[in-house]
C-alpha atoms as a PDB file:
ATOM      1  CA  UNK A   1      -9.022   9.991 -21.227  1.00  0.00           C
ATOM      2  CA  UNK A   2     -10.057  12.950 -19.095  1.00  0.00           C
ATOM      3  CA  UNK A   3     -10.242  12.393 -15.624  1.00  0.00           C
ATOM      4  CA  UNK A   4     -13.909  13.168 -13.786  1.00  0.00           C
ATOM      5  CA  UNK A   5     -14.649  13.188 -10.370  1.00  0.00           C
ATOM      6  CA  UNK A   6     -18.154  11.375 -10.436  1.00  0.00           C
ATOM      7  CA  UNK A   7     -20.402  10.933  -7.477  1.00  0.00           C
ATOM      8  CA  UNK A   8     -19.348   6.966  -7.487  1.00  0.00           C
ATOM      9  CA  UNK A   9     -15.759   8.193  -6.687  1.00  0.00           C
ATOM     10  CA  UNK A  10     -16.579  10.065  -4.217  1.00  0.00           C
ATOM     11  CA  UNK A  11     -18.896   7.546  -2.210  1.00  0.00           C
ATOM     12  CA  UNK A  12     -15.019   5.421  -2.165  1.00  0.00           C
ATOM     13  CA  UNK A  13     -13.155   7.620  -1.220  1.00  0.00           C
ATOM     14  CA  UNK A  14     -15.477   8.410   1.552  1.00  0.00           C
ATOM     15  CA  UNK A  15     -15.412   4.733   2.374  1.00  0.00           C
ATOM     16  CA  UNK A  16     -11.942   4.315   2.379  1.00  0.00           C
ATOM     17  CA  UNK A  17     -11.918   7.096   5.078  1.00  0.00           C
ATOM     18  CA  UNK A  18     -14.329   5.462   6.941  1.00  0.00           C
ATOM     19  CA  UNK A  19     -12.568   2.588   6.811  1.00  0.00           C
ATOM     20  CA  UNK A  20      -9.327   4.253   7.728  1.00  0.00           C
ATOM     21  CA  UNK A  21     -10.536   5.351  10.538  1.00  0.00           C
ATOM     22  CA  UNK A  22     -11.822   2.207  12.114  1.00  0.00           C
ATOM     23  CA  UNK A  23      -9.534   0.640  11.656  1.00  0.00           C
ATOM     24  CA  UNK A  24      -7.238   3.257  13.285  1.00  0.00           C
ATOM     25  CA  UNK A  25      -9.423   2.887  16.015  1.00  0.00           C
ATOM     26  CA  UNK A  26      -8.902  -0.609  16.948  1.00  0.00           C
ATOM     27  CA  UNK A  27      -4.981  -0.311  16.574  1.00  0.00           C
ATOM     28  CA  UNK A  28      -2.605  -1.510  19.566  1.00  0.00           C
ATOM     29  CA  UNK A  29       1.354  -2.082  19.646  1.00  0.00           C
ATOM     30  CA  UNK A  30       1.349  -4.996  17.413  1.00  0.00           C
ATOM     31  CA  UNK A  31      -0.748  -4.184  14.822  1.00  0.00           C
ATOM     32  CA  UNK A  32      -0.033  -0.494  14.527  1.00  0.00           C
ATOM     33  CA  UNK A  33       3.842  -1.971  13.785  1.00  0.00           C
ATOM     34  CA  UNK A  34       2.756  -4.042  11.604  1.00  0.00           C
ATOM     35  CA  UNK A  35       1.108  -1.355   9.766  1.00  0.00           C
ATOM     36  CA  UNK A  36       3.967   0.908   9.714  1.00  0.00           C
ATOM     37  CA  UNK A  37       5.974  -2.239   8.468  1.00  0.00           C
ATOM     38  CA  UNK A  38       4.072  -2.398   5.347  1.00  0.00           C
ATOM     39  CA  UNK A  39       5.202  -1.685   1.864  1.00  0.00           C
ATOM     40  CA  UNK A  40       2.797  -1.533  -1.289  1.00  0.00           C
ATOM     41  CA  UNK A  41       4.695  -2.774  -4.506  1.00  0.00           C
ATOM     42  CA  UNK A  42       3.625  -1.955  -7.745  1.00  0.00           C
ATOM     43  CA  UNK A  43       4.813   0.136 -10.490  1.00  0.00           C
ATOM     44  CA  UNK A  44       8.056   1.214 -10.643  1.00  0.00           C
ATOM     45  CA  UNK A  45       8.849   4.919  -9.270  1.00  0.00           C
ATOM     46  CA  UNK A  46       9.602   5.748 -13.298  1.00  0.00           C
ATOM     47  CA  UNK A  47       6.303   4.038 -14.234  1.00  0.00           C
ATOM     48  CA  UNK A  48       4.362   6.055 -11.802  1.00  0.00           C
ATOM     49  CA  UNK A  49       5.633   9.277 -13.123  1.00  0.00           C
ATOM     50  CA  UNK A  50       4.986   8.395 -16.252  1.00  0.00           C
ATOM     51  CA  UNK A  51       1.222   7.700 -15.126  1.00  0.00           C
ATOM     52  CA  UNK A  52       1.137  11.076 -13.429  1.00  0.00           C
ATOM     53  CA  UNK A  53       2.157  12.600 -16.390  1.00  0.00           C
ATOM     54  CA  UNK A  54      -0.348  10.843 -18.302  1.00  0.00           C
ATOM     55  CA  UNK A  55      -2.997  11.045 -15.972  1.00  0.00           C
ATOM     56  CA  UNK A  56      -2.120  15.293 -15.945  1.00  0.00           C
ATOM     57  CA  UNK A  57      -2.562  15.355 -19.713  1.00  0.00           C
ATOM     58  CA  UNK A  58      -5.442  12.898 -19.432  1.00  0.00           C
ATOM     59  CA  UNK A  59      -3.968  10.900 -22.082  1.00  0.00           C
ATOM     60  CA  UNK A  60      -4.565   7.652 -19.841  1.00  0.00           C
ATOM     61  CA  UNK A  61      -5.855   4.436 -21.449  1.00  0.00           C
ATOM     62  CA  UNK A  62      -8.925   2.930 -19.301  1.00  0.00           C
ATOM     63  CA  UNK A  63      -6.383   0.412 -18.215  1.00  0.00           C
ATOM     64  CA  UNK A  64      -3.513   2.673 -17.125  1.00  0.00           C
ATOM     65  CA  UNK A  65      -6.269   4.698 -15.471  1.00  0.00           C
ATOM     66  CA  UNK A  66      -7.544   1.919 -13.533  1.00  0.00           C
ATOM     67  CA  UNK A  67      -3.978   0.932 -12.397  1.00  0.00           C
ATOM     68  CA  UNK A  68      -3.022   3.911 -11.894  1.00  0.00           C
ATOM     69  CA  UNK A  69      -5.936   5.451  -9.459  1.00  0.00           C
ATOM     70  CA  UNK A  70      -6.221   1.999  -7.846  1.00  0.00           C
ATOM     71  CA  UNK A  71      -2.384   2.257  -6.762  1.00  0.00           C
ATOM     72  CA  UNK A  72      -3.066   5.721  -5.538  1.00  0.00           C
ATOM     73  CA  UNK A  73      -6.123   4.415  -3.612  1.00  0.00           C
ATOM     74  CA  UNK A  74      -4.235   1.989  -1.714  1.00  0.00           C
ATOM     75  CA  UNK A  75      -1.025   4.136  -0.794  1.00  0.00           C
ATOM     76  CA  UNK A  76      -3.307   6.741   0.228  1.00  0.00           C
ATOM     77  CA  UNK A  77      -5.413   4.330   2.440  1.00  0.00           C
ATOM     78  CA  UNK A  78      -1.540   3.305   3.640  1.00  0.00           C
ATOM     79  CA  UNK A  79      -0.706   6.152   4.270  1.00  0.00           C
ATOM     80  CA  UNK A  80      -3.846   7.382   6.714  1.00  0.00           C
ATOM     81  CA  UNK A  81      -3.281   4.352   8.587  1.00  0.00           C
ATOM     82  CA  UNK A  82       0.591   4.618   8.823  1.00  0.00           C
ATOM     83  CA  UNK A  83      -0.253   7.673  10.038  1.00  0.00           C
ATOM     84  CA  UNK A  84      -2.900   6.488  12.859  1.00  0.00           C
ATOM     85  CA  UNK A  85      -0.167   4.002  13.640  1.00  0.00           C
ATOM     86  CA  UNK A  86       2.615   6.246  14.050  1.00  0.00           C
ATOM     87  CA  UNK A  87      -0.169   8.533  16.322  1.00  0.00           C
ATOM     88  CA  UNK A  88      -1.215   5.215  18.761  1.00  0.00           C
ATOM     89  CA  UNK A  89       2.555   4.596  19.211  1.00  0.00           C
ATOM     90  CA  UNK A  90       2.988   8.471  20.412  1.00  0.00           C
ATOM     91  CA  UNK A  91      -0.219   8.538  22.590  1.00  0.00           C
ATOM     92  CA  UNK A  92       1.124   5.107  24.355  1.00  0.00           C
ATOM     93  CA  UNK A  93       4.443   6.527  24.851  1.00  0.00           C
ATOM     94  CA  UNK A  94       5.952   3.700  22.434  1.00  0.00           C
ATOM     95  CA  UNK A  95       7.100   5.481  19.734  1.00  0.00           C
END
């Protein structure tokens, strides 16, 4: 399955920025350590290479595809606000 980057993708990702960054905006002590607290489960470190292999040689089945990129979409989000977390703990002089 080759991968495409279609305008409907793009319009998510977009939201999931937006969304990122509002709610990076309303962050105080306690929620921005809760954020940082969080872990996102899914598939195994081994099974996740094996989808980024897959996904390089575009040799995903729809289903692996739509595991696959919706993991990525949610440590990504994770990530940004992990990130705006660590950033309202610095500006507050907690961190």
């Amino acid at each position: 399955m080759a991968i495409t980057v279609s305008s409907e993708r793009v319009r998510a990702q977009k939201l999931i920025s937006e969304l990122a960054e509002g709610l990076g905006e309303a962050l105080n002590e306690t929620s921005a350590r809760t954020i940082l607290a969080i872990e996102i489960g899914g598939p195994s470190a081994e099974r996740r290479r094996e989808l980024a292999e897959k996904a390089n040689e575009g040799s995903l089945s729809a289903e692996e595809f739509a595991d696959y990129e919706t993991f990525v979409q949610l440590r990504g989000l994770l990530a940004i606000l992990q990130s705006k977390a660590r950033l309202r703990l610095k500006q507050n002089g907690i961190a």
